[in-house]
Protein backbone atom coordinates (compact mmCIF):
# COMPACT_ATOMS: atom_id res chain seq x y z
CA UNK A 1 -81.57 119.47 -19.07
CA UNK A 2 -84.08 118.49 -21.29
CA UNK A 3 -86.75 118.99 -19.28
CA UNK A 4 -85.43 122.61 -18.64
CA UNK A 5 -85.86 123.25 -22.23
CA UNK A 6 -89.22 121.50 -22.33
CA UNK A 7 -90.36 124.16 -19.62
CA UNK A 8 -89.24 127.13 -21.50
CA UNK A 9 -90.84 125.88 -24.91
CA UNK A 10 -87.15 125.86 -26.28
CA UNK A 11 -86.47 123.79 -28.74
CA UNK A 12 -83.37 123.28 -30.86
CA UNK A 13 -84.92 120.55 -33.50
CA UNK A 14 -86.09 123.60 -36.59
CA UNK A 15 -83.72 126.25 -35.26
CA UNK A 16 -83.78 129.05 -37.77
CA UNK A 17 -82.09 133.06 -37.72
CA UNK A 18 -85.54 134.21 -37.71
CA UNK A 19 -86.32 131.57 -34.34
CA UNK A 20 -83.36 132.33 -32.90
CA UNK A 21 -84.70 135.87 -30.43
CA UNK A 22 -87.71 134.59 -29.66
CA UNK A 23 -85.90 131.46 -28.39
CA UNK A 24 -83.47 132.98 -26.16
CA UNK A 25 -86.35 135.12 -24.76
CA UNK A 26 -87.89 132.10 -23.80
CA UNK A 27 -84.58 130.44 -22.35
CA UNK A 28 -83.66 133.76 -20.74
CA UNK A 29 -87.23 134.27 -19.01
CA UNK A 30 -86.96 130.97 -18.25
CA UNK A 31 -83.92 130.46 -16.73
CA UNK A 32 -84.46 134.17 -14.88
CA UNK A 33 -87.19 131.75 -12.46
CA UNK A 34 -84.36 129.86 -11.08
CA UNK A 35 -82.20 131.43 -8.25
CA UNK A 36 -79.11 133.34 -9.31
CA UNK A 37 -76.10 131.33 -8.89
CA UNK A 38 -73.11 133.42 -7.06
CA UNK A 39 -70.36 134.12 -8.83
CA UNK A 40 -66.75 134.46 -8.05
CA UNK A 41 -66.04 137.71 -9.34
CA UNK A 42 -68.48 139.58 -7.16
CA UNK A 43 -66.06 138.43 -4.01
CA UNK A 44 -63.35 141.45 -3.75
CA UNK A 45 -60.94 138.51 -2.53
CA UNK A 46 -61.04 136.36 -5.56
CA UNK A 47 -58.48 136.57 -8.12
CA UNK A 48 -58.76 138.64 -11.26
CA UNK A 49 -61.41 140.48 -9.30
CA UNK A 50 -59.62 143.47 -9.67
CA UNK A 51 -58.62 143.23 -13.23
CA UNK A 52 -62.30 142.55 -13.86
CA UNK A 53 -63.46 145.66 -12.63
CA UNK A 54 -60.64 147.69 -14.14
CA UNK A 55 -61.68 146.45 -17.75
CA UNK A 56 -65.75 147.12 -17.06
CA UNK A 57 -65.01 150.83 -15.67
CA UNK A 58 -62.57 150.84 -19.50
CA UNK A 59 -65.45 149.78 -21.40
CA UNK A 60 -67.54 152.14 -19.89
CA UNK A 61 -65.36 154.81 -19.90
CA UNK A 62 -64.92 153.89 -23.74
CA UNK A 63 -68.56 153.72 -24.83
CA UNK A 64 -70.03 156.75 -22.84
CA UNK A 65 -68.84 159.62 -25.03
CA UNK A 66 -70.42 157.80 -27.99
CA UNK A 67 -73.42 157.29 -26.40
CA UNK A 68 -74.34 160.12 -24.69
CA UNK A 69 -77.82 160.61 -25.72
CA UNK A 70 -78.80 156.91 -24.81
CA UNK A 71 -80.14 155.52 -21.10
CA UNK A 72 -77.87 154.42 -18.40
CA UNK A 73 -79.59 150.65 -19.13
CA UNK A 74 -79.01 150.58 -22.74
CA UNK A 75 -75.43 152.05 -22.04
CA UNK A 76 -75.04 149.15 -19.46
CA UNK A 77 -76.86 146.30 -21.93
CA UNK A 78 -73.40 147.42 -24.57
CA UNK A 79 -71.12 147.61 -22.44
CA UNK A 80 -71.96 144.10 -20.74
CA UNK A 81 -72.41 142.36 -24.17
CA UNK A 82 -68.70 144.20 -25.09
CA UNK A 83 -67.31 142.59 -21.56
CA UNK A 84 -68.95 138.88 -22.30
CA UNK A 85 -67.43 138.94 -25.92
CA UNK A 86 -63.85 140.01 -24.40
CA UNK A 87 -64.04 137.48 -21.02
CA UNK A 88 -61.93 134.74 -20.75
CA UNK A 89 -64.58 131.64 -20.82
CA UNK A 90 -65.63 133.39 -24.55
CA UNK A 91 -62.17 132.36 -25.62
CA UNK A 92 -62.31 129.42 -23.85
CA UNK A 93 -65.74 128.07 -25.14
CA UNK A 94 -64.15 129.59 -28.85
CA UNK A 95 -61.45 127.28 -28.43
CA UNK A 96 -62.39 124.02 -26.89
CA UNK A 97 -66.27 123.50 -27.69
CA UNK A 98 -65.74 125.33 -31.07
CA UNK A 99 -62.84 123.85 -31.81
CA UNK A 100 -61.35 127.08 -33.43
CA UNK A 101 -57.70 127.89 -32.92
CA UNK A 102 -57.20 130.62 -30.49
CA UNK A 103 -56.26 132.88 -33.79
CA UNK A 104 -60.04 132.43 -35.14
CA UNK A 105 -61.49 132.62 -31.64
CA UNK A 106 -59.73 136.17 -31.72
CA UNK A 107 -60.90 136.95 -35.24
CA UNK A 108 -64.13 135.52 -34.87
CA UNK A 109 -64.41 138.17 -31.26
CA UNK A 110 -62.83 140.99 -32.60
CA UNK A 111 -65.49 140.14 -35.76
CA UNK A 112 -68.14 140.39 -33.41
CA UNK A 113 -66.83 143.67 -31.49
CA UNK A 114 -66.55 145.58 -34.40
CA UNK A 115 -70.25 145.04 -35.48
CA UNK A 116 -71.25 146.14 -32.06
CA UNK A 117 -68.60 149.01 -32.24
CA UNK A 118 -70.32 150.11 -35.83
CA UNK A 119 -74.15 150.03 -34.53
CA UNK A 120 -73.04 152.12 -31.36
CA UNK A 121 -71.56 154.62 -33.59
CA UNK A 122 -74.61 154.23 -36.16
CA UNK A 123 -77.15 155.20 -32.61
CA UNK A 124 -78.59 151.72 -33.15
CA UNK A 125 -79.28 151.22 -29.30
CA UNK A 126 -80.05 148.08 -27.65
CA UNK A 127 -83.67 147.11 -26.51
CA UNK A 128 -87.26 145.92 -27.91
CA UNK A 129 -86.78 144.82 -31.81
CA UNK A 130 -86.09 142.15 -34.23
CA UNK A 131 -90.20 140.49 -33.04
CA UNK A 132 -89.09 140.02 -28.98
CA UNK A 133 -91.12 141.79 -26.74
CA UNK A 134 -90.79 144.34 -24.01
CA UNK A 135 -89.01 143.96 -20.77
């Protein structure tokens, strides 16, 4: 793993708020050169699939009257970041890397959500700020 990082020029060691974009650009371009790995909720057979697609097509349904006005891809970049903070392994990772109870896992998501709920409604759209650059 370290050598992953060492690729991508990421390193944890001076981590700052201002650091912390341009260092998951670098991890994400970075790890975007590896082959995607195949996930279980893209087979129709596999369990939750279902309720998995039920709660994206809510989220979307949800967020589109709001934003209206805004691309298909930064409609899609919300709603996916709205999906990842309500998924299962967010709790999860909340709860046994974190260590928080599952009551400050929830407060800490539902934190997050309604920051993203408030810059949706504010038209602050997703895409090219904050120093990163352009996809």
């Amino acid at each position: 793993m370290q050598r992953i990082e060492d690729e991508a020029g990421v390193s944890y060691d001076d981590l700052d708020l201002e650091g912390l974009n341009p260092l998951v650009v670098r991890a994400f371009a970075h790890m975007a050169t590896f082959a995607a790995r195949p996930g279980a909720d893209q087979d129709p057979a596999a369990p939750g699939f279902v309720a998995d697609r039920r709660r994206r097509d809510a989220l979307l349904r949800a967020v589109t009257p709001v934003t209206a006005e805004w691309s298909d891809t930064q409609r899609l970049m919300v709603v996916a970041i709205l999906d990842i903070l309500w998924d299962r392994n967010t709790q999860d990772r909340l709860v046994n890397v974190w260590k928080l109870d599952p009551d400050q896992a929830t407060q800490a998501v539902t934190w997050s959500i309604g920051h993203l709920v408030d810059m949706i409604r504010r038209d602050e759209r997703p895409g090219p700020k904050l120093g990163t650059p352009p996809s």
